[in-house]
Structures are given as C-alpha cells and as structure tokens.
PDB file of N, CA and C in Angstrom:
ATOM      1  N   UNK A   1     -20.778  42.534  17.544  1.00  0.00           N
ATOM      2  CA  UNK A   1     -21.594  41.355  17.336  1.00  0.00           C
ATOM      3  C   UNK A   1     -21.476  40.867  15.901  1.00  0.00           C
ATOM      4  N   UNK A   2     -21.768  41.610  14.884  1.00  0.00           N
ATOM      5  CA  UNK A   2     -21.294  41.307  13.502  1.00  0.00           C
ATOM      6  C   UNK A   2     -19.935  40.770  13.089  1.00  0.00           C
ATOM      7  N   UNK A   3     -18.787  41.231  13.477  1.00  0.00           N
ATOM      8  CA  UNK A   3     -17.553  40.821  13.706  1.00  0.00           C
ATOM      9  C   UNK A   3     -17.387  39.583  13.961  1.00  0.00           C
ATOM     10  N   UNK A   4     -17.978  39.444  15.233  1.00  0.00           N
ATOM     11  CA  UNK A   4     -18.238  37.780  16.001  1.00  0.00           C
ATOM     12  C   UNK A   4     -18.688  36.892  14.822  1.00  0.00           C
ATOM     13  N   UNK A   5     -19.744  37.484  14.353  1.00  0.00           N
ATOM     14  CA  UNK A   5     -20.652  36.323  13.506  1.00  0.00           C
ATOM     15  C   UNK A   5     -19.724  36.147  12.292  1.00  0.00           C
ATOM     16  N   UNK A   6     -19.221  37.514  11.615  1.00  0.00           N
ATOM     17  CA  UNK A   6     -18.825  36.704  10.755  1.00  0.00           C
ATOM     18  C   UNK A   6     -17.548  36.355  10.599  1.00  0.00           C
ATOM     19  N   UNK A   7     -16.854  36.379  11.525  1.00  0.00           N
ATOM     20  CA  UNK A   7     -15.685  35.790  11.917  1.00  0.00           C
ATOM     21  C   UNK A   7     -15.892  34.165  12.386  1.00  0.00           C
ATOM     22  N   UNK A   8     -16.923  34.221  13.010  1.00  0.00           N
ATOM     23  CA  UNK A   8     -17.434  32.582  13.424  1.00  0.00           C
ATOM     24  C   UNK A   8     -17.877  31.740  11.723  1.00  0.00           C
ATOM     25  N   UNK A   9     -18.510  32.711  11.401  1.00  0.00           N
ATOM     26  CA  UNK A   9     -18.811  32.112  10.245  1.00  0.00           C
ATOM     27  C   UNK A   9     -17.434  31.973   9.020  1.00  0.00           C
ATOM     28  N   UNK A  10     -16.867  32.447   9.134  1.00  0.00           N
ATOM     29  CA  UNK A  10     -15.543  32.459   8.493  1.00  0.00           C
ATOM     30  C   UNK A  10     -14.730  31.087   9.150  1.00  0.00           C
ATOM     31  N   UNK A  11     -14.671  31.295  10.257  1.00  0.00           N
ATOM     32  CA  UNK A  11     -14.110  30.015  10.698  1.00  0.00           C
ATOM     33  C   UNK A  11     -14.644  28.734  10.131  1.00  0.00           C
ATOM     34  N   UNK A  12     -16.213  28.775  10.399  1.00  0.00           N
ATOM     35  CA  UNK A  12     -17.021  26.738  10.337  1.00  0.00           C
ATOM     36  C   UNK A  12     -16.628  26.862   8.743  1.00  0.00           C
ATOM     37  N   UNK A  13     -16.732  28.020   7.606  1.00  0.00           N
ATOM     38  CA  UNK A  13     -16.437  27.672   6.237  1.00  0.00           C
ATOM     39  C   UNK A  13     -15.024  26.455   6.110  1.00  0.00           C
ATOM     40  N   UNK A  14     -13.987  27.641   7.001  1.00  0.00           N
ATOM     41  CA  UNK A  14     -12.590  26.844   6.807  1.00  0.00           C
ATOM     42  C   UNK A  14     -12.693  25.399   7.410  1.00  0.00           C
ATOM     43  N   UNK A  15     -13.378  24.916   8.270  1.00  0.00           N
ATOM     44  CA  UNK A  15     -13.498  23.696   8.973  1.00  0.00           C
ATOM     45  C   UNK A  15     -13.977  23.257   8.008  1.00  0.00           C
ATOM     46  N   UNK A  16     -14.843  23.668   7.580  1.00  0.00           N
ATOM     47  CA  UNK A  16     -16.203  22.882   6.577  1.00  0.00           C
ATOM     48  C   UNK A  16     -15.166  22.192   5.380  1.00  0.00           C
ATOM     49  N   UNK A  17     -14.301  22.858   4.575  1.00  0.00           N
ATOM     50  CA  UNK A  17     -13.244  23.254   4.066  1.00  0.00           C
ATOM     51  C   UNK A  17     -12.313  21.871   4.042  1.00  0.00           C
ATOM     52  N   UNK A  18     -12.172  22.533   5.376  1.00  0.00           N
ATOM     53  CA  UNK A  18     -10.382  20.896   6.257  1.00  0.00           C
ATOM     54  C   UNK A  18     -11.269  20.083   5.984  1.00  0.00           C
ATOM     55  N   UNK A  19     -12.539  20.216   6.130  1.00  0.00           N
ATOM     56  CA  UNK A  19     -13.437  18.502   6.704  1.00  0.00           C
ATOM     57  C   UNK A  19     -13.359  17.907   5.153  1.00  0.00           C
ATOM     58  N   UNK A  20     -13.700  18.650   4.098  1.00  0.00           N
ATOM     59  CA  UNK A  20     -13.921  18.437   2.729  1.00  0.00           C
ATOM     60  C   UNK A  20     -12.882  17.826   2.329  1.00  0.00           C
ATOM     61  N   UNK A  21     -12.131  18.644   2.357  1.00  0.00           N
ATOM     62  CA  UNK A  21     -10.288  18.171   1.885  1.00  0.00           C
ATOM     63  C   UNK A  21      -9.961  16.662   2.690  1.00  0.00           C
ATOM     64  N   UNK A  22     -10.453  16.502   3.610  1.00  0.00           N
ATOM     65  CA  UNK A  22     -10.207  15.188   4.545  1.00  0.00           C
ATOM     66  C   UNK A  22     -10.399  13.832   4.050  1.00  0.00           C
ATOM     67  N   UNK A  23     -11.640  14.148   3.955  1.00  0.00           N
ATOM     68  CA  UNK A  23     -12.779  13.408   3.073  1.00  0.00           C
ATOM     69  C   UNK A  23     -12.544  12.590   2.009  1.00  0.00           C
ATOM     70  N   UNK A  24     -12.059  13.959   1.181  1.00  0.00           N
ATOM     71  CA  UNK A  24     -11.456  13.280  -0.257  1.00  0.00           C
ATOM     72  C   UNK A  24     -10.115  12.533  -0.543  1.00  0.00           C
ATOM     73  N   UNK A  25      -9.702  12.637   0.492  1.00  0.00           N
ATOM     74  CA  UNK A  25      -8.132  12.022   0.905  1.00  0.00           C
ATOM     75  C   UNK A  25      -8.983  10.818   1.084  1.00  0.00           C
ATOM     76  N   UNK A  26      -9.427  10.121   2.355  1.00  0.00           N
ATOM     77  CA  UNK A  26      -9.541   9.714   3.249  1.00  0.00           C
ATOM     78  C   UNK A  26     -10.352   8.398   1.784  1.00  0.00           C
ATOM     79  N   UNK A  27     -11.031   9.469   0.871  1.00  0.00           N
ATOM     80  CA  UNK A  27     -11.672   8.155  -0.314  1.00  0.00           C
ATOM     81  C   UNK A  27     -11.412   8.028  -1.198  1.00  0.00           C
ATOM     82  N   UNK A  28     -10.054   8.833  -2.053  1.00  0.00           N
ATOM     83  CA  UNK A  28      -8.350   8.370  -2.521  1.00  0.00           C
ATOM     84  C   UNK A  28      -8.121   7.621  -1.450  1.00  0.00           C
ATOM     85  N   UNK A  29      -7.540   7.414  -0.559  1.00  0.00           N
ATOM     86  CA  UNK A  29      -6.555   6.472  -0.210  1.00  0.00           C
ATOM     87  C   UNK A  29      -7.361   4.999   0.093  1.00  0.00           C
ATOM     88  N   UNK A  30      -8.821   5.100   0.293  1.00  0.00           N
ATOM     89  CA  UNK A  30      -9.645   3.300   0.313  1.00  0.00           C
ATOM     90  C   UNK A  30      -9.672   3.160  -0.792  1.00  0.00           C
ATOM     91  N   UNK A  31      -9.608   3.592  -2.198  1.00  0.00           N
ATOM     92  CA  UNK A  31     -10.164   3.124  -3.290  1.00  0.00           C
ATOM     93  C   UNK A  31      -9.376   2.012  -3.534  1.00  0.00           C
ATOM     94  N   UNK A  32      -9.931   0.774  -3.855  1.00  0.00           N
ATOM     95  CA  UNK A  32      -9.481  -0.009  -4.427  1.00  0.00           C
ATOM     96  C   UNK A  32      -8.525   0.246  -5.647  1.00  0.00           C
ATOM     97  N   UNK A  33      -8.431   0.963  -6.611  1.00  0.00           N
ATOM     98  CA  UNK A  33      -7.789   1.274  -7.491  1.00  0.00           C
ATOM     99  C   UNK A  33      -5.714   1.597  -6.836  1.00  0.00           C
ATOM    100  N   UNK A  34      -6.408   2.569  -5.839  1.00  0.00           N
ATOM    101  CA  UNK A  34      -5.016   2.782  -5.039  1.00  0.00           C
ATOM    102  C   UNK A  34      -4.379   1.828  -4.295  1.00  0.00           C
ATOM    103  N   UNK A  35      -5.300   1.423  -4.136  1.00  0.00           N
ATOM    104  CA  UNK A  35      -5.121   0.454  -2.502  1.00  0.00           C
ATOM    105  C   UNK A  35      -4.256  -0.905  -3.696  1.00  0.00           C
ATOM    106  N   UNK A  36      -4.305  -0.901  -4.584  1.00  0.00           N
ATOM    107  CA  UNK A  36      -3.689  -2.124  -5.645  1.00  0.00           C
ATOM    108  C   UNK A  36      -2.127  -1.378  -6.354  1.00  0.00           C
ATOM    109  N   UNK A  37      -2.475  -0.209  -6.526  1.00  0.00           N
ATOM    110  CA  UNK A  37      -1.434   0.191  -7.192  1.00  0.00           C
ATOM    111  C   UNK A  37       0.122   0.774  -6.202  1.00  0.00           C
ATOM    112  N   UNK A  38      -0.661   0.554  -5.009  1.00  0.00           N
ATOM    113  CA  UNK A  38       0.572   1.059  -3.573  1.00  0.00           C
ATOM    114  C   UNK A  38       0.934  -0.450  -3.232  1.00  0.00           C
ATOM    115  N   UNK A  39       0.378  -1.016  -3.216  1.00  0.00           N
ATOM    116  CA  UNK A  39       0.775  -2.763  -2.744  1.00  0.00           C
ATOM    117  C   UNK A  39       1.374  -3.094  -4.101  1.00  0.00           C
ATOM    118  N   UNK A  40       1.138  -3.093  -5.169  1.00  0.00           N
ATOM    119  CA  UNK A  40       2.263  -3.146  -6.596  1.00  0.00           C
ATOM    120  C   UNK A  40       3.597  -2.516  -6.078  1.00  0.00           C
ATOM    121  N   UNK A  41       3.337  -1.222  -5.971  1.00  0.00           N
ATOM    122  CA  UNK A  41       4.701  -0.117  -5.722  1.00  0.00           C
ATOM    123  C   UNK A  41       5.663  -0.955  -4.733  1.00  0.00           C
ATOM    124  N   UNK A  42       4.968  -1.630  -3.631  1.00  0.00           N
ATOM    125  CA  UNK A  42       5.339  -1.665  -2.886  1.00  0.00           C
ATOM    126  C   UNK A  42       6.405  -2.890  -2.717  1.00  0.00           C
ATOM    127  N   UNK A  43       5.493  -3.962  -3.626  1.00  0.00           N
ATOM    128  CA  UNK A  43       6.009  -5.466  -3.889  1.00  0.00           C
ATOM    129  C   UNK A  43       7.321  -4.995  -5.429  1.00  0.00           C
ATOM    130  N   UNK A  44       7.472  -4.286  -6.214  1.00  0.00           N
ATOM    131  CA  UNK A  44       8.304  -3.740  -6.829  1.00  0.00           C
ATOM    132  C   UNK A  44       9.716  -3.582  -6.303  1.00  0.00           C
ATOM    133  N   UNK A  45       9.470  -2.584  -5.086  1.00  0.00           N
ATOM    134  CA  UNK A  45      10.442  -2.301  -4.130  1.00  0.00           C
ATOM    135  C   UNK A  45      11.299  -2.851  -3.631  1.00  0.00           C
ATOM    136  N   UNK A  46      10.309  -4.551  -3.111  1.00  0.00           N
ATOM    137  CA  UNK A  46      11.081  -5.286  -2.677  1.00  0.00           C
ATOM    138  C   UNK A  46      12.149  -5.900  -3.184  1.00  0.00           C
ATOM    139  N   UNK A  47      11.601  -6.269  -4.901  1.00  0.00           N
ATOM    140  CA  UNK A  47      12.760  -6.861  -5.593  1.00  0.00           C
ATOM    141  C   UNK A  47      13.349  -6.206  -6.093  1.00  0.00           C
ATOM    142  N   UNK A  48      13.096  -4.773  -6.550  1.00  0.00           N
ATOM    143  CA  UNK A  48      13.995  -3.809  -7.539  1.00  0.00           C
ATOM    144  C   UNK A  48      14.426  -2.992  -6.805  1.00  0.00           C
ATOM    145  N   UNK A  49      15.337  -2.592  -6.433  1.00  0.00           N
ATOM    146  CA  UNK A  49      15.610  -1.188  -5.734  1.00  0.00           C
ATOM    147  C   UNK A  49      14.831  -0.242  -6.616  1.00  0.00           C
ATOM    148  N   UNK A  50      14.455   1.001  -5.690  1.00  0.00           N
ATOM    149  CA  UNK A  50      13.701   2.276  -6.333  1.00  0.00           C
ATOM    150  C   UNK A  50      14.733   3.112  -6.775  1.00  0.00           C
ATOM    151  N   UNK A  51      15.642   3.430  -6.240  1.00  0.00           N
ATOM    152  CA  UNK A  51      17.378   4.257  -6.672  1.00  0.00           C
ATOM    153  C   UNK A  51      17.650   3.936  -8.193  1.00  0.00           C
ATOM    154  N   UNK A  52      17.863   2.521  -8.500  1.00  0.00           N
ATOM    155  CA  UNK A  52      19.094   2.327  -9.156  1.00  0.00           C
ATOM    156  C   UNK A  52      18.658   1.216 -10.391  1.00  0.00           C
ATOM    157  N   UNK A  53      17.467   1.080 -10.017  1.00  0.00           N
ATOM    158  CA  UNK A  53      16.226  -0.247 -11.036  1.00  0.00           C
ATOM    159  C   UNK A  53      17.101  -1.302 -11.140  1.00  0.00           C
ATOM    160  N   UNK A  54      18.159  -1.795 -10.313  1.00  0.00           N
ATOM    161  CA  UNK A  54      19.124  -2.534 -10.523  1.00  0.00           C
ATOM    162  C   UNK A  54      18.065  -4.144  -9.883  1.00  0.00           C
ATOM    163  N   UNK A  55      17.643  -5.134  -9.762  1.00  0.00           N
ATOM    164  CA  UNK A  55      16.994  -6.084  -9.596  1.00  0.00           C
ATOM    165  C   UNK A  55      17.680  -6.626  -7.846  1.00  0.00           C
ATOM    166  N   UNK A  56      17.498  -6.638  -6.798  1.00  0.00           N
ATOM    167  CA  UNK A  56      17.737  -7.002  -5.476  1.00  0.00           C
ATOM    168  C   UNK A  56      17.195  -8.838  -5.549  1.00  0.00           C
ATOM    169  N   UNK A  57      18.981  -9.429  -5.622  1.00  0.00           N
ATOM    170  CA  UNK A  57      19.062 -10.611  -6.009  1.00  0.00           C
ATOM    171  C   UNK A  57      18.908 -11.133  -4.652  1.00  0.00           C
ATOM    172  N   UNK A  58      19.214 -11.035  -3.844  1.00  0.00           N
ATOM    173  CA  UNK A  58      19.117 -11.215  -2.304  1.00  0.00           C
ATOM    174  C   UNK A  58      17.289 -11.985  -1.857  1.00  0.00           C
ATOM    175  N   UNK A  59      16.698 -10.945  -2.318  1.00  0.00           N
ATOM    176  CA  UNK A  59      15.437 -11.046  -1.853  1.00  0.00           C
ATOM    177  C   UNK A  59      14.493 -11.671  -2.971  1.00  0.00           C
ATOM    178  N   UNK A  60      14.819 -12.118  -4.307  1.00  0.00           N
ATOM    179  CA  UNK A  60      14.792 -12.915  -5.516  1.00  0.00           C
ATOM    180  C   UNK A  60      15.234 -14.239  -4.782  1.00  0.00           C
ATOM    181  N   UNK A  61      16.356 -14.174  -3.965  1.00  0.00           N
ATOM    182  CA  UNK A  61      17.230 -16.007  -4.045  1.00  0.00           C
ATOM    183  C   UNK A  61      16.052 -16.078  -2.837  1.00  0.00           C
ATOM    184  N   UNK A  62      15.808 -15.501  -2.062  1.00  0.00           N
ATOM    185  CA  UNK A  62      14.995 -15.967  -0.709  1.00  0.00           C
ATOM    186  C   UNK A  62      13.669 -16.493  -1.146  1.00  0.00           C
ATOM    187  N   UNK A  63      13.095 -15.878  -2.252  1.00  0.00           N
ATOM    188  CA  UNK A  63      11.698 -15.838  -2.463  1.00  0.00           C
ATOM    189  C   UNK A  63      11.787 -17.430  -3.012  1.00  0.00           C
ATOM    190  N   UNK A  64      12.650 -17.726  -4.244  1.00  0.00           N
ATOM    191  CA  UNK A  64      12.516 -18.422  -4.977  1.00  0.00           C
ATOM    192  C   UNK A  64      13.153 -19.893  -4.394  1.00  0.00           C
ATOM    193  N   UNK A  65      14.151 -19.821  -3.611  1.00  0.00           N
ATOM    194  CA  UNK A  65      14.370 -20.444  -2.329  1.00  0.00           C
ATOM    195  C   UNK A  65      12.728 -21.566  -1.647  1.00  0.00           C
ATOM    196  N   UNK A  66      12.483 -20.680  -0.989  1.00  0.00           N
ATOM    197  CA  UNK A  66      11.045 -20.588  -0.936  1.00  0.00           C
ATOM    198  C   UNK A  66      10.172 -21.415  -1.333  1.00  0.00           C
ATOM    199  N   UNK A  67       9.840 -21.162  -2.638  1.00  0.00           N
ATOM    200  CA  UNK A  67       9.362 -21.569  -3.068  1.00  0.00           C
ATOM    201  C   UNK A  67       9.474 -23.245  -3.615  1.00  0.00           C
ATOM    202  N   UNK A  68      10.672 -23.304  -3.677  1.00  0.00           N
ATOM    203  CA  UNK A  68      11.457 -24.856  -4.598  1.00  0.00           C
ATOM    204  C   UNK A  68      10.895 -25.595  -2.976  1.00  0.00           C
ATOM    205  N   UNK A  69      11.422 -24.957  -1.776  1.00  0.00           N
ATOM    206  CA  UNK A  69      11.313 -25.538  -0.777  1.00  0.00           C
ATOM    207  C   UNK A  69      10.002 -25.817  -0.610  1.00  0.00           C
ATOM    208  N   UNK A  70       9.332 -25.296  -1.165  1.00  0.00           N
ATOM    209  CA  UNK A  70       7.640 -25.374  -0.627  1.00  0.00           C
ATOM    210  C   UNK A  70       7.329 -26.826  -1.669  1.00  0.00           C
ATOM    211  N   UNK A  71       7.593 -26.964  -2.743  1.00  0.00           N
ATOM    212  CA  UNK A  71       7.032 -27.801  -4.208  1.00  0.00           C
ATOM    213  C   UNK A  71       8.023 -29.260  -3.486  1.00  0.00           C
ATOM    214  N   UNK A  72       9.414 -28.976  -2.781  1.00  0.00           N
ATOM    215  CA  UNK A  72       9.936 -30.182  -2.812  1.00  0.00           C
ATOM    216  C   UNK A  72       9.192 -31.081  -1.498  1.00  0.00           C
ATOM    217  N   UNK A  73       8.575 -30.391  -0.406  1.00  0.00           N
ATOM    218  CA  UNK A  73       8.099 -30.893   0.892  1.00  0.00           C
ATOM    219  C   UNK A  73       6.926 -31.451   0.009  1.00  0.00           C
ATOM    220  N   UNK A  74       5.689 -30.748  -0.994  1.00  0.00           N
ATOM    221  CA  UNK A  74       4.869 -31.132  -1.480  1.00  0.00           C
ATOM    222  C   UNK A  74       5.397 -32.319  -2.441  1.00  0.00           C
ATOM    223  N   UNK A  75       6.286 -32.268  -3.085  1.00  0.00           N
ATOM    224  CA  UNK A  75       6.478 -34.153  -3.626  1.00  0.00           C
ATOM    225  C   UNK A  75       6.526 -34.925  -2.885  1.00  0.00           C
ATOM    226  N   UNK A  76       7.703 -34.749  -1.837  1.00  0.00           N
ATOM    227  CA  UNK A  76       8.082 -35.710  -0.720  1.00  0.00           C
ATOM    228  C   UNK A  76       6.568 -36.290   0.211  1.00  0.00           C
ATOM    229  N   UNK A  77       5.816 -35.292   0.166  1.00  0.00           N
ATOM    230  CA  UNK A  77       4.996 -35.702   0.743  1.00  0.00           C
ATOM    231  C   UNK A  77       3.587 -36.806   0.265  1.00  0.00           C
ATOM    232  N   UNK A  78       3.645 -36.108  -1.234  1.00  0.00           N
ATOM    233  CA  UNK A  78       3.307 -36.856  -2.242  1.00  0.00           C
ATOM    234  C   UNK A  78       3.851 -38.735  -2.042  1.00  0.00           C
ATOM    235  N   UNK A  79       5.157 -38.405  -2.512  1.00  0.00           N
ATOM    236  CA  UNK A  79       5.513 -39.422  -2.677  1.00  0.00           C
ATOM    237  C   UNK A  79       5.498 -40.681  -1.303  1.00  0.00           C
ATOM    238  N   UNK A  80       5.380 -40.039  -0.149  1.00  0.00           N
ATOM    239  CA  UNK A  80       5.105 -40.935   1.302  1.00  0.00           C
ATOM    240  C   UNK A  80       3.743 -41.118   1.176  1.00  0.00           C
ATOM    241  N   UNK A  81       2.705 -40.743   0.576  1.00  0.00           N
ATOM    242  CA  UNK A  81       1.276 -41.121   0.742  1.00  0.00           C
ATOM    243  C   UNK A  81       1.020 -42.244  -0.006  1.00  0.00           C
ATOM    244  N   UNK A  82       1.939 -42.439  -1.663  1.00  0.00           N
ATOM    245  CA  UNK A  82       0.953 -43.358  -2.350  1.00  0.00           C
ATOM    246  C   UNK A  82       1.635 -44.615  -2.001  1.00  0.00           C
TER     247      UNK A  82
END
C-alpha cells in the first residue's frame, strides 16, 4: 500500500512537473515579445537567405514590383477622377 502511494505520488509530481514545463512554453511562445521577433526572423528569411546572408533578389524584384504596381494603378486612378 505504501509503495502504491508513493509511487502514485511520484507520478502526479512528474505530471505536475510536464504540466509546469508546458505552461511556460506555452507563455514563451504567446508573448508578444516573441511572437514579433519570429515574424522578424521570419520576414528576414524571405529576403536574405539564412545559409549564405547573400540578399534573395528574386523575392526583392517581386515585392518591389508590387509595389510600383500598386502607386501606378493609384495615380492612374487619381488621374481618371479629377
């Protein structure tokens, strides 16, 4: 009977334990602090390779592409209103 108990009780510690360790993950990974600095990492990635810090011109010409395309529909459109 002692065995039982404190073998049971040995066990809920280690749960108690996992649950703790869970926890603290679980409020690292919502913190705002992280949650900004993994979406940085992440937007980094896109334009720099992580290997070689060499700048990924590909996905630079698309963005910026993009963008000219976005400012030139906004003149044009400009310019049909007045």
């Amino acid at each position: 009977m002692t065995t039982e108990m404190s073998s049971l009780e040995t066990e809920i510690e280690q749960t108690r334990d996992r649950l703790a360790k869970t926890i603290d993950e679980l409020v690292y990974r919502t913190s705002p602090k992280t949650i900004v600095s993994r979406q940085i990492a992440a937007t980094k990635a896109h334009f720099v390779d992580p290997v070689t810090g060499a700048p990924r011109t590909d996905n630079i010409l698309k963005v910026a592409g993009g963008v000219v395309g976005v400012v030139v529909v906004f003149a044009v459109l400009r310019a049909i209103t007045r």
